[in-house]
C-alpha atoms as a PDB file:
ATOM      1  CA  UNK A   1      13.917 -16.328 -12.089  1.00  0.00           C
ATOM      2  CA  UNK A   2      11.656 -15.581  -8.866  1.00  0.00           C
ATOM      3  CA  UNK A   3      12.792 -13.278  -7.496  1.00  0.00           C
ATOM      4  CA  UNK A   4      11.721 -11.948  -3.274  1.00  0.00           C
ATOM      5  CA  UNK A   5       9.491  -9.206  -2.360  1.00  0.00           C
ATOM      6  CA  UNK A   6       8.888  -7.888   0.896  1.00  0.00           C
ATOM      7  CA  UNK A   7       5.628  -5.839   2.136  1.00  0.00           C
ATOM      8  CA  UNK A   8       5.340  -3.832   5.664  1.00  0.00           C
ATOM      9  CA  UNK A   9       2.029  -2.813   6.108  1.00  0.00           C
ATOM     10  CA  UNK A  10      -0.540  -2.886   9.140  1.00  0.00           C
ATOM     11  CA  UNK A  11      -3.138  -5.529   8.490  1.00  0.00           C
ATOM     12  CA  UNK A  12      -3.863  -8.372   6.177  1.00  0.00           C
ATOM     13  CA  UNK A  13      -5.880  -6.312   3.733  1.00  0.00           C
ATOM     14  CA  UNK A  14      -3.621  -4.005   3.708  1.00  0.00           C
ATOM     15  CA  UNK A  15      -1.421  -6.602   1.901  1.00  0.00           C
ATOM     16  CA  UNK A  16      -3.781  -7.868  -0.121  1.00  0.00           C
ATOM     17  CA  UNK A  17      -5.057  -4.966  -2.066  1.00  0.00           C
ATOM     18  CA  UNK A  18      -0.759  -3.832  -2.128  1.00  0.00           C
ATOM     19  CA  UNK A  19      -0.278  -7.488  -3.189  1.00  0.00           C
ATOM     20  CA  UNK A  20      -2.914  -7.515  -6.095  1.00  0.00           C
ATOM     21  CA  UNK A  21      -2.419  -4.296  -7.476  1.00  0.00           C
ATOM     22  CA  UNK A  22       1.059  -5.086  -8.221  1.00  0.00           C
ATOM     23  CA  UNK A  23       0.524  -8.178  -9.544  1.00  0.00           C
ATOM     24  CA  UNK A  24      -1.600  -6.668 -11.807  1.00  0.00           C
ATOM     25  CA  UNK A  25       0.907  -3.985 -12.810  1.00  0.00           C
ATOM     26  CA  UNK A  26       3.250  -6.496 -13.269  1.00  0.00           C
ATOM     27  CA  UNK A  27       1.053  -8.698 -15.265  1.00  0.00           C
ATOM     28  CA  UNK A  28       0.630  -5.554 -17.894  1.00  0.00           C
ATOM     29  CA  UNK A  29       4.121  -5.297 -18.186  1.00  0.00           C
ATOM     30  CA  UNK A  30       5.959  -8.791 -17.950  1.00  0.00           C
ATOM     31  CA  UNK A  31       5.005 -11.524 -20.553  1.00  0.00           C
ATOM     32  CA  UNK A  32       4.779 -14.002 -17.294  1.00  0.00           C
ATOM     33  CA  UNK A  33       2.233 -15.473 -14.651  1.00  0.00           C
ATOM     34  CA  UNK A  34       3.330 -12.710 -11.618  1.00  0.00           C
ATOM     35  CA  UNK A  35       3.992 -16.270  -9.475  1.00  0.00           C
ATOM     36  CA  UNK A  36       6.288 -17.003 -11.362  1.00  0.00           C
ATOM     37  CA  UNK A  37       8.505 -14.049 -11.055  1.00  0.00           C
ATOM     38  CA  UNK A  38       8.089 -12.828  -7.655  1.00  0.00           C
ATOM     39  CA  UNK A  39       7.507 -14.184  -4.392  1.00  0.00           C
ATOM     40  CA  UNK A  40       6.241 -12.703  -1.049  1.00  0.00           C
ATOM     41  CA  UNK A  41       8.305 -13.238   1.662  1.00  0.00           C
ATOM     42  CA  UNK A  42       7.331 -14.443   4.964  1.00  0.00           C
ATOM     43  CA  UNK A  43       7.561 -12.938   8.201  1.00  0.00           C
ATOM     44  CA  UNK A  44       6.155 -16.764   9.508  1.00  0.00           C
ATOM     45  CA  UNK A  45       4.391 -19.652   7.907  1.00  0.00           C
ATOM     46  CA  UNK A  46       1.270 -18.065   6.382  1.00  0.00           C
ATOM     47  CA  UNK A  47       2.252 -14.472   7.106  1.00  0.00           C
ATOM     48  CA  UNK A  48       4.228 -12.916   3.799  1.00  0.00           C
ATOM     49  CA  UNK A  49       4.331  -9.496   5.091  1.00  0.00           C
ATOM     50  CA  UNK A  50       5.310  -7.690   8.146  1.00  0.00           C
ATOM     51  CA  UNK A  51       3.430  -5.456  10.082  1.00  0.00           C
ATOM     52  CA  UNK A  52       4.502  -2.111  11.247  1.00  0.00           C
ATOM     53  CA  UNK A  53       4.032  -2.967  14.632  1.00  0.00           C
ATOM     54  CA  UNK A  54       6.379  -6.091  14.620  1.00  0.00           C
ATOM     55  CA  UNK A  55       9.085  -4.491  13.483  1.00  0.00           C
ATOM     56  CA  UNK A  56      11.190  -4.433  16.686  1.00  0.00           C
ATOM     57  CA  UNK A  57      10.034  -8.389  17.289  1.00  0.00           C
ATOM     58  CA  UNK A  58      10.702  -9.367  13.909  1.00  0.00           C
ATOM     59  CA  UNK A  59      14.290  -8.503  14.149  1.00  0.00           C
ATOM     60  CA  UNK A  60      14.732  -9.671  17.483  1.00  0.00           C
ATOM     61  CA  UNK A  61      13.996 -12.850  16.757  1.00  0.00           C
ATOM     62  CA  UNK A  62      16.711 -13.050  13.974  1.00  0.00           C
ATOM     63  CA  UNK A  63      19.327 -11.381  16.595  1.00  0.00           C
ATOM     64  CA  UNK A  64      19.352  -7.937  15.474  1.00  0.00           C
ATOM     65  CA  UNK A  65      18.611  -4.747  17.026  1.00  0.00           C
ATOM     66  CA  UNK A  66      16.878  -2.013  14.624  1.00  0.00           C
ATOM     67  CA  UNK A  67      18.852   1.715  15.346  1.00  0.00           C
ATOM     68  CA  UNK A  68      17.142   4.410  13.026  1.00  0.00           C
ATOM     69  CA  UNK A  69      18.510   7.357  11.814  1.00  0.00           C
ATOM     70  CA  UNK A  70      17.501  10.328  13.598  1.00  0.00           C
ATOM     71  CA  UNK A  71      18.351  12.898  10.872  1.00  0.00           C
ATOM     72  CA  UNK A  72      17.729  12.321   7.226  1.00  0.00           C
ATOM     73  CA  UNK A  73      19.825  14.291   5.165  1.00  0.00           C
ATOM     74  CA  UNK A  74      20.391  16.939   7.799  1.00  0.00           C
ATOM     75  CA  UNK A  75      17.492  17.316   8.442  1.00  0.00           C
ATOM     76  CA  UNK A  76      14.975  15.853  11.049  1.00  0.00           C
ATOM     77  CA  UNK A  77      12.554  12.596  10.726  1.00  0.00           C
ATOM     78  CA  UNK A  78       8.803  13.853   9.563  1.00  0.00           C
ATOM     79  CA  UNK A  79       6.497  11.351  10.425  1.00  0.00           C
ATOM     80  CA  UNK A  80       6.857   7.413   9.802  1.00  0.00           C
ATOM     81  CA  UNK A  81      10.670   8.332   9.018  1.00  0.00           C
ATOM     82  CA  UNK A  82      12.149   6.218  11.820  1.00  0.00           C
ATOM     83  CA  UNK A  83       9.159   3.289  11.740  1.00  0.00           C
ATOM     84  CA  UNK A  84      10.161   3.336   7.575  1.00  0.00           C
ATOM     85  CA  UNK A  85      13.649   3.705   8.460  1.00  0.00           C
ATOM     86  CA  UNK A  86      13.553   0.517  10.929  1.00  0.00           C
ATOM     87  CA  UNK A  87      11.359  -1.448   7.927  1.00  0.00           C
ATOM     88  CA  UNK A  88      14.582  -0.797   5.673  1.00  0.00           C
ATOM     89  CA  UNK A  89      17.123  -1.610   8.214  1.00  0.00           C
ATOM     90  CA  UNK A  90      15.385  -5.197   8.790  1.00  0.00           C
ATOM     91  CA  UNK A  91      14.949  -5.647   4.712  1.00  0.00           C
ATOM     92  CA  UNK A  92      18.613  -5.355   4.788  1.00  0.00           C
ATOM     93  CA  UNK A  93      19.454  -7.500   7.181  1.00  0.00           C
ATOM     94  CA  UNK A  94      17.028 -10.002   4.900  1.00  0.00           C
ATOM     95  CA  UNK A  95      17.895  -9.550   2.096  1.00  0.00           C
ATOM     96  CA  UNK A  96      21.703 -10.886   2.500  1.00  0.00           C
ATOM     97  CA  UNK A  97      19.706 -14.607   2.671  1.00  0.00           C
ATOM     98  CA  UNK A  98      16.679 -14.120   0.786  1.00  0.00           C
ATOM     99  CA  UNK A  99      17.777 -12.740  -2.764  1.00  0.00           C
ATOM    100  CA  UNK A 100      14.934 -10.057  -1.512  1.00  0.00           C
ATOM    101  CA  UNK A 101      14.757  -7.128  -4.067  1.00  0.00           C
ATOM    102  CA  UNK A 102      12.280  -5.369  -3.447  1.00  0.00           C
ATOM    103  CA  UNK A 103      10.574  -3.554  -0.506  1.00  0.00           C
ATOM    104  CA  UNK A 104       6.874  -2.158  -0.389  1.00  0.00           C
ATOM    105  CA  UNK A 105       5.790   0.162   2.279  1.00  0.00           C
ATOM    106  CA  UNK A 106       2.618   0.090   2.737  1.00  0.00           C
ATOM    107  CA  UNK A 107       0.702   2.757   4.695  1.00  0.00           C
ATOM    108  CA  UNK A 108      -2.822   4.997   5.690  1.00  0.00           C
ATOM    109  CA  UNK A 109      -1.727   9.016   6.014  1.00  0.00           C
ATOM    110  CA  UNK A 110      -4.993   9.169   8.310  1.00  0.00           C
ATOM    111  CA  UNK A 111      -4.921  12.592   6.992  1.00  0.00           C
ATOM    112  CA  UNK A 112      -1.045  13.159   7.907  1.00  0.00           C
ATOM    113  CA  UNK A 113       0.458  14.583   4.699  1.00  0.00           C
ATOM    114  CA  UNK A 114       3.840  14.252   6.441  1.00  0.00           C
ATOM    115  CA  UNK A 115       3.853  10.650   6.061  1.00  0.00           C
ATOM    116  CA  UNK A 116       4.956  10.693   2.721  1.00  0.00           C
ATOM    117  CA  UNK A 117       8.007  13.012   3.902  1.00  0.00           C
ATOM    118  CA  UNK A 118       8.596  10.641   6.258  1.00  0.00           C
ATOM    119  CA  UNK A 119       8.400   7.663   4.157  1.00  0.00           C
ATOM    120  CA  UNK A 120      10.190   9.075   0.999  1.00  0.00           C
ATOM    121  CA  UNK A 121      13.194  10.369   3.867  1.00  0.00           C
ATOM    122  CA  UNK A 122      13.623   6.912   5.154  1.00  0.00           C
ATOM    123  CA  UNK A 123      14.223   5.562   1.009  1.00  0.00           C
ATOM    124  CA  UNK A 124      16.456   7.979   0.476  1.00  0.00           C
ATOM    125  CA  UNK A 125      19.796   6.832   1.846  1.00  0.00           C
ATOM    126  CA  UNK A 126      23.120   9.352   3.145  1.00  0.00           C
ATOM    127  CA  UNK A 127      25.396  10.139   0.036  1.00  0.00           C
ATOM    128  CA  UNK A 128      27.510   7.667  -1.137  1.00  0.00           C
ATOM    129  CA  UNK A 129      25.648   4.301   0.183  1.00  0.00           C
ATOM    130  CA  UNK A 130      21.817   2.487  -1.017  1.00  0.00           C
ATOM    131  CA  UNK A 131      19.476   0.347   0.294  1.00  0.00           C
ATOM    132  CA  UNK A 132      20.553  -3.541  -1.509  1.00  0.00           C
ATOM    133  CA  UNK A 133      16.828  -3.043  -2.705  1.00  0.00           C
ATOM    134  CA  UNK A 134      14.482  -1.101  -4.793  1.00  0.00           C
ATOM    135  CA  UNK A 135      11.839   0.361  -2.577  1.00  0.00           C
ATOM    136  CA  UNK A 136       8.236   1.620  -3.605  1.00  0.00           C
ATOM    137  CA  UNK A 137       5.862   3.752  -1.698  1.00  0.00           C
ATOM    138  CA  UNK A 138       1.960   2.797  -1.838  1.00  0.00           C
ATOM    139  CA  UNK A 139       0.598   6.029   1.086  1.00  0.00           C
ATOM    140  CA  UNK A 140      -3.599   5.298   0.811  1.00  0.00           C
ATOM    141  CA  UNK A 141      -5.045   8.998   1.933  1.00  0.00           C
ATOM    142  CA  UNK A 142      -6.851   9.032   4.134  1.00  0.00           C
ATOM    143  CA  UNK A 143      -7.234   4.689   4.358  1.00  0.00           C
ATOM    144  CA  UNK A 144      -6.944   1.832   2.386  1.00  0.00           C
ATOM    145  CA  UNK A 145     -11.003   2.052   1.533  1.00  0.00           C
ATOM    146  CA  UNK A 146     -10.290   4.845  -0.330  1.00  0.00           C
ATOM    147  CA  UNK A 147      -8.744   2.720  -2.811  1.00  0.00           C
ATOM    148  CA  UNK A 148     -11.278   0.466  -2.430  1.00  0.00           C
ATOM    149  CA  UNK A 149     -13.953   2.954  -2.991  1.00  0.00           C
ATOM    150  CA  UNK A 150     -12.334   3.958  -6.396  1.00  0.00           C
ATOM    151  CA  UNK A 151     -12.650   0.737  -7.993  1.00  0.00           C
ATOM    152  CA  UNK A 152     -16.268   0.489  -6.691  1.00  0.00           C
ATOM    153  CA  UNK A 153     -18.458   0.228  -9.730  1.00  0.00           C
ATOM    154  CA  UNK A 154     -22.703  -1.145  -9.043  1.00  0.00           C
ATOM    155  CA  UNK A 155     -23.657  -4.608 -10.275  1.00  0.00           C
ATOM    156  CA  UNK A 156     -27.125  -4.503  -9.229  1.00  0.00           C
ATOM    157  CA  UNK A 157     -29.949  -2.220  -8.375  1.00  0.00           C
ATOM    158  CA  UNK A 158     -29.366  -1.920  -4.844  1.00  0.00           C
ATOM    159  CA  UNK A 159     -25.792  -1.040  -5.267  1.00  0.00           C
ATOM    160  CA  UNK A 160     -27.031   1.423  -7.922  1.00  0.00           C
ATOM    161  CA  UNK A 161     -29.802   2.712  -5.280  1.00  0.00           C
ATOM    162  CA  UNK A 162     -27.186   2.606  -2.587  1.00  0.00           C
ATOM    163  CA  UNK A 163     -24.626   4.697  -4.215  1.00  0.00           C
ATOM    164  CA  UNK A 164     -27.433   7.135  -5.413  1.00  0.00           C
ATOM    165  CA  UNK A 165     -28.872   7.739  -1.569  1.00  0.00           C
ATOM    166  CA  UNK A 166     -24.464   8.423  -0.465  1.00  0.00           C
ATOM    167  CA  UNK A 167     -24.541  10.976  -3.121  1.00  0.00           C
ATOM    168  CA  UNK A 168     -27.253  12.395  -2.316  1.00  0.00           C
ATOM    169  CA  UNK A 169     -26.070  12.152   1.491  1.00  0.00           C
ATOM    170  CA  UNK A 170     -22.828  13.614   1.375  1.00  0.00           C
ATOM    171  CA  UNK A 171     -23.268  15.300  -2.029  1.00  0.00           C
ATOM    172  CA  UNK A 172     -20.733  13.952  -3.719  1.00  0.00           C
ATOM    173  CA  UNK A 173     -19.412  10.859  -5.348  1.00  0.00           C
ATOM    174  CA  UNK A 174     -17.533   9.174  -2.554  1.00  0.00           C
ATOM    175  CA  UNK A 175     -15.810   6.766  -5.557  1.00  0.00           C
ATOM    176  CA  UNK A 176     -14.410   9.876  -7.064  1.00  0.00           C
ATOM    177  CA  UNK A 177     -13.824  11.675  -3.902  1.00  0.00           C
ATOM    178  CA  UNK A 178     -12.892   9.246  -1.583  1.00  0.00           C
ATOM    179  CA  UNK A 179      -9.557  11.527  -0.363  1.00  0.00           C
ATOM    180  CA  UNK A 180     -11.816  13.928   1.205  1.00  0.00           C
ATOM    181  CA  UNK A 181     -13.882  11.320   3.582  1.00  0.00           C
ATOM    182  CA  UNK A 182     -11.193  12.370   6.482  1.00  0.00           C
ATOM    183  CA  UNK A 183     -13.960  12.165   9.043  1.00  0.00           C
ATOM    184  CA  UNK A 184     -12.638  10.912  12.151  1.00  0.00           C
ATOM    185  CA  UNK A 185     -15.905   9.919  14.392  1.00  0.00           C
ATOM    186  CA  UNK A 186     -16.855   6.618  13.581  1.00  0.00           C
ATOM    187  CA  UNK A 187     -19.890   6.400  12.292  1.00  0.00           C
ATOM    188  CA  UNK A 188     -20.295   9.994  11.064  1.00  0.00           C
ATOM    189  CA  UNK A 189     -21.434  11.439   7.657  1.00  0.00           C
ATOM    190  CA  UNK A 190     -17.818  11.098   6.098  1.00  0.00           C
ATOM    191  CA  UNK A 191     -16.650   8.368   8.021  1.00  0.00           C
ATOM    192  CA  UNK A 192     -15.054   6.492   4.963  1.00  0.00           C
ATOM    193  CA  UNK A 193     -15.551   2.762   6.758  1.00  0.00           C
ATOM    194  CA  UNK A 194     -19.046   3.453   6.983  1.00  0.00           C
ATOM    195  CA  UNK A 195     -19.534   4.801   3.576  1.00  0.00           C
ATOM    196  CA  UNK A 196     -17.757   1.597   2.104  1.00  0.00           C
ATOM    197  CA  UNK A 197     -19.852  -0.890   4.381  1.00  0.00           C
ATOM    198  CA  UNK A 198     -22.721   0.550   3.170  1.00  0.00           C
ATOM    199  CA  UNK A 199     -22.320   0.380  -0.502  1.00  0.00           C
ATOM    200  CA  UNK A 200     -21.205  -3.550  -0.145  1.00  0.00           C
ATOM    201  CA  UNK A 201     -23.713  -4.116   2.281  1.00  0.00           C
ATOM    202  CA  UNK A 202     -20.937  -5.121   4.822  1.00  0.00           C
ATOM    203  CA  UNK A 203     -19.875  -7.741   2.406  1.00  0.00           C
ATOM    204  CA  UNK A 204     -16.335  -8.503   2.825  1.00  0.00           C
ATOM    205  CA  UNK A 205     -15.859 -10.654  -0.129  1.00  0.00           C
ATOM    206  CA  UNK A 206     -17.881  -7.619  -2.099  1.00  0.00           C
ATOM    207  CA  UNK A 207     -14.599  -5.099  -1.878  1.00  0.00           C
ATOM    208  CA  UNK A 208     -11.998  -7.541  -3.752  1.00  0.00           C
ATOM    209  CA  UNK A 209     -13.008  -7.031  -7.385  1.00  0.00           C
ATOM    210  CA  UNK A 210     -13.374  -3.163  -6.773  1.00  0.00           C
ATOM    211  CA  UNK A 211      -8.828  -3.518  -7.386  1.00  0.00           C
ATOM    212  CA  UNK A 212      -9.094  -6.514  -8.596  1.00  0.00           C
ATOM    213  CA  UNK A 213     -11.558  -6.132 -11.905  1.00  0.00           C
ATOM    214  CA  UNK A 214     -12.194  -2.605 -12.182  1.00  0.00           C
ATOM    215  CA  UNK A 215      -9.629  -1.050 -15.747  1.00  0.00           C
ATOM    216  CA  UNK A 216      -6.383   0.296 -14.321  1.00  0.00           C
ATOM    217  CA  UNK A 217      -7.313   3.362 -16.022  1.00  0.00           C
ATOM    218  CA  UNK A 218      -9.938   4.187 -14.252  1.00  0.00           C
ATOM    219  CA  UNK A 219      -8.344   3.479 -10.731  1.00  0.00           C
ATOM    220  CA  UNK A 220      -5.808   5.986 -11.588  1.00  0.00           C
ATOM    221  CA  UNK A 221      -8.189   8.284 -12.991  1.00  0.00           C
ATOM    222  CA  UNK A 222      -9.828   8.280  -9.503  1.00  0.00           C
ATOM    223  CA  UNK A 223      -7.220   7.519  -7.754  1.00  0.00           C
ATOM    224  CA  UNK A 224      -5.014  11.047  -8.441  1.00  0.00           C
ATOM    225  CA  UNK A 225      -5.370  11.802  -4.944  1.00  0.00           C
ATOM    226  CA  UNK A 226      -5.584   8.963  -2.580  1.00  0.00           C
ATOM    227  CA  UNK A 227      -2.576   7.925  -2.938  1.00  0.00           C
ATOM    228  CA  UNK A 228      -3.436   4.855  -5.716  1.00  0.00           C
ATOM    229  CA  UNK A 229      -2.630   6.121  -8.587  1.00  0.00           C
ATOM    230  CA  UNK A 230       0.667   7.228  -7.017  1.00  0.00           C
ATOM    231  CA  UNK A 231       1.201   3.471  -6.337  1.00  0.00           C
ATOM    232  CA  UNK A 232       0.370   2.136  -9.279  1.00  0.00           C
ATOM    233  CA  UNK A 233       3.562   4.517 -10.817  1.00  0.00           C
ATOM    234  CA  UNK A 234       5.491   3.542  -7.858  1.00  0.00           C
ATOM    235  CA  UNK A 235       5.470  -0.162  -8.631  1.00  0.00           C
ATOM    236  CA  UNK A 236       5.702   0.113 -12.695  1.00  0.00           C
ATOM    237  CA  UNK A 237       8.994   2.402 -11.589  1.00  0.00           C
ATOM    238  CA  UNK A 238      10.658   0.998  -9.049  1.00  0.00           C
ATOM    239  CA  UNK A 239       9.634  -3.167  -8.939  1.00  0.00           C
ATOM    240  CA  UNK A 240       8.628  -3.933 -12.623  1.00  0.00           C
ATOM    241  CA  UNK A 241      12.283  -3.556 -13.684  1.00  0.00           C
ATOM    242  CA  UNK A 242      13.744  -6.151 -10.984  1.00  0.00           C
ATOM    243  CA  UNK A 243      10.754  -8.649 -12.800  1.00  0.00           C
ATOM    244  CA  UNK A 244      11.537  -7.882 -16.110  1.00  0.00           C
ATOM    245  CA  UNK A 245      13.703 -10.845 -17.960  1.00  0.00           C
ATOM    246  CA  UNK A 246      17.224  -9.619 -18.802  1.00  0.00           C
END
């Protein structure tokens, strides 16, 4: 059985590198071509995810107004509660005509730690109810190229060379210590964005197989704190199961 799966997150590759990683988990752990036991589901033809941003239009255009909790267990909304809160709200509006199972929030910290608060409030639900769903948590510290960056390995000399001259740069290994490029000025020493474009040569098409063919062992290795690794677990706990054949 297919079964639906729907992603919030704030760009396209955002998405993708969510949408591949799991697939890959789920690949490791079901007996089964990934298409054939999940599907994305669309926000609009060519679209299967929803952006943050969209949240409010999304749900208008289906008739529904989004009304977030304010307190989460007592307590007040850290960061991205609400926004998370409004993703789950819509999901479960879905999911009464999609069969949708699953929900993955996808998100950059940009160095707010309080994110994941926020985040983890809104999947937590008041005693005695649940979200129709399973929901798992993918929080890339401080941005998605860190996860990118952790799968980097060189295939030629002048990614070798290129990697050397960043070390030597920044003195560290920004594939091992990608959560610490937190620099905010574009363009600056530890800018992360600038760091990746320069070790695939602004190459696009250079940062797929970094998550896509690099051993999921080593992505978690490096990825213990930006966030990947943590999303690797969160999708082998909480969306492998719906997958698995009864």
């Amino acid at each position: 059985m297919t079964r639906t799966l729907l992603v919030i997150c704030e760009a396209p590759a955002d998405f993708q590198i969510a949408a591949d990683l799991a697939d890959r988990i789920i690949s490791e752990t079901i007996p089964a071509e990934p298409s054939t036991v999940r599907r994305w589901y669309e926000s609009e033809p060519g679209r299967p995810y929803v952006r943050w941003i969209d949240l409010d239009k999304v749900a208008a255009a289906r008739g529904i107004r989004l009304r977030p909790r304010s307190r989460f267990g007592g307590e007040p909304g850290a960061a991205d509660a609400a926004a998370a809160d409004k993703a789950l709200l819509l999901a479960a509006f879905m999911a009464k005509k999609h069969d949708l199972v699953g929900v993955l929030l996808i998100r950059d910290s940009d160095g707010d730690d309080e994110r994941r608060i926020g985040l983890t409030q809104a999947r937590t639900t008041e005693p005695g109810a649940r979200w129709p769903f399973n929901v798992a948590i993918g929080l890339a510290h401080p941005k998605r190229e860190a996860w990118v960056l952790a799968g980097f390995e060189p295939q030629d000399a002048a990614e070798h060379q290129r990697l050397a001259a960043l070390r030597q740069d920044i003195g560290r290994d920004p594939c091992v210590c990608s959560h610490e490029l937190t620099a905010r000025t574009k363009g600056s020493k530890r800018d992360i964005k600038r760091i990746l474009d320069h070790l695939t040569n602004t190459n696009a098409a250079r940062e797929a197989p970094c998550w896509q063919e690099t051993p999921l062992d080593r992505l978690q290795q490096r990825g213990q704190n930006n966030g990947l690794a943590a999303y690797l677990a969160e999708i082998n706990e909480h969306i492998v199961p719906l997958l698995s054949p009864q």
